[in-house]
Protein backbone atom coordinates (compact mmCIF):
# COMPACT_ATOMS: atom_id res chain seq x y z
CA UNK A 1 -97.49 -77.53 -23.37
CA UNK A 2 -100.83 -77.02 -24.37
CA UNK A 3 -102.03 -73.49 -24.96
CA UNK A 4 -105.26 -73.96 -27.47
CA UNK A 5 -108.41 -75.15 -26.83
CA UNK A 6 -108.85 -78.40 -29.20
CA UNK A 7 -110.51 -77.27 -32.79
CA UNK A 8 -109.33 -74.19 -32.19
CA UNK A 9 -106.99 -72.92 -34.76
CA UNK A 10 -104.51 -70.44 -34.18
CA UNK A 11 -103.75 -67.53 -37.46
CA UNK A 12 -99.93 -67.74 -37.81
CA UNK A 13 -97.89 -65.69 -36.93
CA UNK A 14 -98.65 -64.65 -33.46
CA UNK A 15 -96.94 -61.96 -32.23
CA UNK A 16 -96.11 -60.83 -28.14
CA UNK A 17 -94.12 -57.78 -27.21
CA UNK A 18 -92.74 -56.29 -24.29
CA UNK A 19 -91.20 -53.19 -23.57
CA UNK A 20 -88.88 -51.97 -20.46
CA UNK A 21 -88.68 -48.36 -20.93
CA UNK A 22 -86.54 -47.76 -17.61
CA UNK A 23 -83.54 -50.70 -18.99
CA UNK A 24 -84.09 -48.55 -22.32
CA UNK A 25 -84.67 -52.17 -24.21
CA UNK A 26 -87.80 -54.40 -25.50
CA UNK A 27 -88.47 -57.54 -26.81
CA UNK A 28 -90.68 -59.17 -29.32
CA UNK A 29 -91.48 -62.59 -29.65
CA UNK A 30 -93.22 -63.79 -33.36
CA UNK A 31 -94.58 -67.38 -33.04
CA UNK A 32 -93.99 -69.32 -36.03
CA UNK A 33 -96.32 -72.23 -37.58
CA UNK A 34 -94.01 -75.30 -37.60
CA UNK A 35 -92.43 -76.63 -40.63
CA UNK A 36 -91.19 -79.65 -41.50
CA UNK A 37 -87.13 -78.28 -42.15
CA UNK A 38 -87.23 -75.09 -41.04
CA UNK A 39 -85.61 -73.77 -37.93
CA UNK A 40 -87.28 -74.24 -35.28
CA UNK A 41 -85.68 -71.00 -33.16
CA UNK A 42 -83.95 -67.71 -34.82
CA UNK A 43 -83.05 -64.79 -32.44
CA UNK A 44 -81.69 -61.11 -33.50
CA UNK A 45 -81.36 -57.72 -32.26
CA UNK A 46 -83.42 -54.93 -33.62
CA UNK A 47 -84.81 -50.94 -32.74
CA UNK A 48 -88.05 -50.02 -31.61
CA UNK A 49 -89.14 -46.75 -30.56
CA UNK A 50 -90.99 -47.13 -27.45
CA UNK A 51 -93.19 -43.94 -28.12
CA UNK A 52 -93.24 -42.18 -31.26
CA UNK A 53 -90.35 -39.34 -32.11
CA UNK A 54 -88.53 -41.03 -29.01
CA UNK A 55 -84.77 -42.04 -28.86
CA UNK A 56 -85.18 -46.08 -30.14
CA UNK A 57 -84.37 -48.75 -28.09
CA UNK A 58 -83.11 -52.12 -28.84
CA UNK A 59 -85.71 -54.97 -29.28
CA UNK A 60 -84.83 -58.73 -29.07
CA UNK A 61 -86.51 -60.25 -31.40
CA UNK A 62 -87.45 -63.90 -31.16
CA UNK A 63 -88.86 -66.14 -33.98
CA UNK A 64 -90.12 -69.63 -32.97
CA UNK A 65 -92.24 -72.48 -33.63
CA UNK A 66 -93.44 -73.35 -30.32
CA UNK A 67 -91.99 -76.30 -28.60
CA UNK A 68 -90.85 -77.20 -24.87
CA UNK A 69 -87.04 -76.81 -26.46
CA UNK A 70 -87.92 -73.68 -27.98
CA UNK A 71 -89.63 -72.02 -24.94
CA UNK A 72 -87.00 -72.84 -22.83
CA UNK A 73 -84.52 -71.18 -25.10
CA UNK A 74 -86.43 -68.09 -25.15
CA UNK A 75 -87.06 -67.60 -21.63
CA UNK A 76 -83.20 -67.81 -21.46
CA UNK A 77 -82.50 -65.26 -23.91
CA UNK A 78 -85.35 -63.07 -22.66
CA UNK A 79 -83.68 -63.82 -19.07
CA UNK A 80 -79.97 -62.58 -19.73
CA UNK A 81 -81.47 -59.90 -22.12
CA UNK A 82 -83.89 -58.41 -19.56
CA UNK A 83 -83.14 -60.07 -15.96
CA UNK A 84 -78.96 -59.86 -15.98
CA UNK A 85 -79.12 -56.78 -18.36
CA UNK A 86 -77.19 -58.38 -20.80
CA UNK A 87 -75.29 -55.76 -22.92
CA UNK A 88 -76.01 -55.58 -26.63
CA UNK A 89 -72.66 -57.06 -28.03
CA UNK A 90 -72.61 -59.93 -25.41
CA UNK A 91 -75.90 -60.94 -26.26
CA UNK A 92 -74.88 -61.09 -30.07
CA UNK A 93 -71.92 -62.95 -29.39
CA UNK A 94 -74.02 -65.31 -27.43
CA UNK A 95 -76.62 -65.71 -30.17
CA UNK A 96 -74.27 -66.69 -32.50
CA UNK A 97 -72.69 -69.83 -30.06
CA UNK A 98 -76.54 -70.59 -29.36
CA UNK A 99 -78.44 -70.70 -32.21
């Protein structure tokens, strides 16, 4: 995967979020500089209020330095978080068997 432009160099961490007011849930993605030792992938459930003073939601939160392994983890979390609805305390029990 190749998402810079060569020389370019990206400011760590980069940050993406999304929000789905009508499934009442969000997610945030933080991209991670690599490091040699460190995990790689690191997933956890969080709230976010969608607009201020509102009722607050709960946010996946992914933290990853980018690799094909790691992207394809994420868009499977994001998928049974967002897609299949996922409830809260499946998706924690499945974060603990997966990462």
């Amino acid at each position: 995967m190749r998402f810079k432009k060569p020389g370019l160099k990206l400011q760590y961490p980069q940050l993406l979020r999304g929000c789905f007011p009508k499934l009442h849930k969000a997610v945030r993605i933080i991209q991670e500089e690599p490091e040699p030792g460190a995990p790689d992938l690191g997933a956890w459930l969080d709230e976010i209020e969608l607009e201020e003073g509102s009722t607050p939601v709960p946010e996946l939160v992914i933290a990853l330095a980018l690799s094909r392994e790691t992207a394809a983890a994420a868009r499977e979390l994001i998928r049974k978080w967002v897609v299949e609805d996922v409830a809260r305390e499946e998706i924690v029990r499945e974060f603990s068997g997966q990462l």
